[in-house]
Protein backbone atom coordinates (compact mmCIF):
# COMPACT_ATOMS: atom_id res chain seq x y z
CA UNK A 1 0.00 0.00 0.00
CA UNK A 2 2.64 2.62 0.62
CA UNK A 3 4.02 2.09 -2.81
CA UNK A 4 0.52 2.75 -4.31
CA UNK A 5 0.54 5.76 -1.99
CA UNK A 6 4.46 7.24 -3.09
CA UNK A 7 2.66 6.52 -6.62
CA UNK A 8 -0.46 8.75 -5.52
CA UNK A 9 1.52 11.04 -4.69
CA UNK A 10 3.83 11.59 -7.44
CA UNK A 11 0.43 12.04 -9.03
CA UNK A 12 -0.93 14.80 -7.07
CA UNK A 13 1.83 16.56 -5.56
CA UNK A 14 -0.71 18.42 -4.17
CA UNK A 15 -2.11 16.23 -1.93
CA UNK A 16 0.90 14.88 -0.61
CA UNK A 17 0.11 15.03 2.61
CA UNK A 18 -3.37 14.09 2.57
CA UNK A 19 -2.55 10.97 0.52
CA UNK A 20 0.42 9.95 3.12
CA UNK A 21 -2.43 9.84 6.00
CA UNK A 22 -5.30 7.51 4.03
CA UNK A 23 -3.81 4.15 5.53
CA UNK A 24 -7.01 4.21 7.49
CA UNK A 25 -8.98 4.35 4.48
CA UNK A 26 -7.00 1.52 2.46
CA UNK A 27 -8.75 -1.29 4.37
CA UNK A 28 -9.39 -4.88 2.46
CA UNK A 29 -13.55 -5.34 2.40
CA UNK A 30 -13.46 -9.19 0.08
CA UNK A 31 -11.69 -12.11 0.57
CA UNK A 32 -10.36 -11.96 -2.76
CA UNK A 33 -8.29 -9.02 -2.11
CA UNK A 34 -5.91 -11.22 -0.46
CA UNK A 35 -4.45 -10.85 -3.78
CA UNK A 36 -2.27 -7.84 -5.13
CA UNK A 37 -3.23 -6.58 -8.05
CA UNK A 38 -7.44 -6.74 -6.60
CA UNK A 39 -6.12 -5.06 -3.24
CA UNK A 40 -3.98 -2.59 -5.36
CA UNK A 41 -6.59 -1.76 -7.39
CA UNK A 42 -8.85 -0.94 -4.37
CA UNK A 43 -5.97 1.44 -2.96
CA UNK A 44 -5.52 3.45 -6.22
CA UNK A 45 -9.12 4.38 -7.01
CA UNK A 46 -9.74 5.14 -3.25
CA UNK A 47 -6.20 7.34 -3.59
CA UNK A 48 -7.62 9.25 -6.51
CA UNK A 49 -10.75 10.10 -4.96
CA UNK A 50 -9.15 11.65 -2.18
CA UNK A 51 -6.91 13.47 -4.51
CA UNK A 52 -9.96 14.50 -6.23
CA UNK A 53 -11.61 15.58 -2.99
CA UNK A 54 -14.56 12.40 -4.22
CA UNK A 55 -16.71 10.68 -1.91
CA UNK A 56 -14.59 7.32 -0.75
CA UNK A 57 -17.36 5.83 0.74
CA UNK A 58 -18.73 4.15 -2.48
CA UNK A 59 -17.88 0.84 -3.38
CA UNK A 60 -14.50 0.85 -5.42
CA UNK A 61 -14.80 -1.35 -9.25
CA UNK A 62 -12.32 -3.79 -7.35
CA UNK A 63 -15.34 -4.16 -4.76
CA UNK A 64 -17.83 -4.36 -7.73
CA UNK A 65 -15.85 -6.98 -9.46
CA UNK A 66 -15.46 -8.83 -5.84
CA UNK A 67 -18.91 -8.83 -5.67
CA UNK A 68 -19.99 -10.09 -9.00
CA UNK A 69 -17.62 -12.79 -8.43
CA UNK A 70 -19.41 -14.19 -5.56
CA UNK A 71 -22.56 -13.69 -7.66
CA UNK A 72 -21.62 -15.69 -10.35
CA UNK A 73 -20.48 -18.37 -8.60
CA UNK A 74 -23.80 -18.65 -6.66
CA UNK A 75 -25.97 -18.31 -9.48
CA UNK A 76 -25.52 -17.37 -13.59
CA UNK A 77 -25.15 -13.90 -14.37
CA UNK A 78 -27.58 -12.04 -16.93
CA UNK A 79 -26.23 -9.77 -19.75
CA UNK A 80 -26.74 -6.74 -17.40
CA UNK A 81 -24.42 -9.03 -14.74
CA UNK A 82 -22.11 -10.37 -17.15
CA UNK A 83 -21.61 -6.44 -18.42
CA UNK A 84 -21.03 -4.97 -15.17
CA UNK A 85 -18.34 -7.89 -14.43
CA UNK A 86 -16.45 -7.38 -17.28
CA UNK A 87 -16.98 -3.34 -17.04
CA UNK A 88 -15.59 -3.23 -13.57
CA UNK A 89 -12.73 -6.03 -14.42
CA UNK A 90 -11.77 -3.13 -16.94
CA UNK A 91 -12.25 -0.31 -14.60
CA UNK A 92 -10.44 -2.13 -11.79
CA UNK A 93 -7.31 -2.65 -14.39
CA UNK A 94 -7.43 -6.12 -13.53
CA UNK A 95 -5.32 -8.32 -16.49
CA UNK A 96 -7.18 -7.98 -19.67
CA UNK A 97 -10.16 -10.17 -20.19
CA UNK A 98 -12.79 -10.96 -22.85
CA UNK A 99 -12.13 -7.80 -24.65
CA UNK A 100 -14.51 -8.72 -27.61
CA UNK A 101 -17.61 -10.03 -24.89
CA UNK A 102 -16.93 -6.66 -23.03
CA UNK A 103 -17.40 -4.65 -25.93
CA UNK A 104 -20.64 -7.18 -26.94
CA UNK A 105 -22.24 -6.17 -23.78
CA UNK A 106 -21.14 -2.81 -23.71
CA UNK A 107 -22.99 -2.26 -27.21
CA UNK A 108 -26.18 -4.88 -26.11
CA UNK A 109 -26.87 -3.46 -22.49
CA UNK A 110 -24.81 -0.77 -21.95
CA UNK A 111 -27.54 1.94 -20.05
CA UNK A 112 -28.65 -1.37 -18.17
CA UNK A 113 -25.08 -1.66 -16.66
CA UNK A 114 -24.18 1.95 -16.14
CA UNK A 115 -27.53 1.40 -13.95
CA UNK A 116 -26.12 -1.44 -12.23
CA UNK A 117 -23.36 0.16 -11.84
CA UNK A 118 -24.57 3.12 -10.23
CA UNK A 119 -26.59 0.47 -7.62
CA UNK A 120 -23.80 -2.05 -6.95
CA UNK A 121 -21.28 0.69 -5.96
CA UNK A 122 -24.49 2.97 -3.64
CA UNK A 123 -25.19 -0.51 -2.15
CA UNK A 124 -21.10 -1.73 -1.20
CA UNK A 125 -20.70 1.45 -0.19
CA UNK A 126 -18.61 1.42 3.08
CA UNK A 127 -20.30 4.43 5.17
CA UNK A 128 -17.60 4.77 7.41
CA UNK A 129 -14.74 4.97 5.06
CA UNK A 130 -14.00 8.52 5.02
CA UNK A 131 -10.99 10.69 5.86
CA UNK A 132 -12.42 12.05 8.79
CA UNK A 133 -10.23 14.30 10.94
CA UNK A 134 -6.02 13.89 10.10
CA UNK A 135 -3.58 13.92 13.20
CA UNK A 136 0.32 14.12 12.87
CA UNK A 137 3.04 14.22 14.70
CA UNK A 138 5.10 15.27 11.56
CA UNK A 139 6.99 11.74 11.77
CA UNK A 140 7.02 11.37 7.94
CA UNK A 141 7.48 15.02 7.17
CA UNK A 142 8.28 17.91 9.44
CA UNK A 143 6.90 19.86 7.21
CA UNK A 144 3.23 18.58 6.55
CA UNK A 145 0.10 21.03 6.62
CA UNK A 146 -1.72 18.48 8.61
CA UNK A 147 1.02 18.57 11.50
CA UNK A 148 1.45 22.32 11.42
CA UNK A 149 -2.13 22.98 11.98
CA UNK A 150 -2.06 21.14 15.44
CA UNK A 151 -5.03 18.72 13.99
């Protein structure tokens, strides 16, 4: 995680020091993020919201894709299903997969899984994963904002 976050960073100058305090925020939610590139994913879209100033509390595509997983293994996935899967596998930047099915999809059912979409990502939405306030000590930088202003 702290590479994804010196990557963040190098993104958004910026927010430097915002970035270097979202460890609290870069919490596994699926089993499956046990692995790296899933869990990485998670970090880095959760990392550009903040950068953004976005809402972290919805459900990241990693989370989506997690999800959908499950789903399909419990029971066979719909065109919507199948869409969303292979639209948050993309979004996620999980190894390319099924590029011609995706685009299939995409072009059969696409308002249907921007819909899904929308609902899958309101309803794994993690309500208490936000930034809340920031305390430092100035440990990893004497001069961060977060440590000057006594927060």
């Amino acid at each position: 995680m702290e590479d994804e976050i010196g990557q963040a960073q190098e993104r958004h100058p910026e927010a430097g020091d915002l970035l270097w305090h979202c460890d609290g925020l870069c919490v596994p939610t699926h089993r499956v993020m046990s692995t790296e590139f899933v869990y990485r994913s998670h970090v880095r879209e959760l990392l550009e919201r903040v950068a953004a100033g976005g809402d972290t509390r919805p459900g990241t595509a990693a989370e989506v894709a997690a999800a959908m997983m499950t789903t399909s293994l419990a029971t066979p996935l719909d065109s919507t299903g199948a869409g969303l899967y292979l639209r948050m596998w993309r979004k996620a930047g999980f190894p390319p997969v099924g590029g011609s099915m995706r685009d299939y999809y995409e072009d059969a059912v696409g308002p249907l899984i921007d819909a899904a979409e929308t609902t899958a990502r309101r309803k794994l939405a993690v309500t208490t994963r936000t930034m809340g306030t920031v305390t430092c000590t100035g440990h990893h930088a004497p001069d961060c904002h977060f440590a000057d202003l006594g927060h």
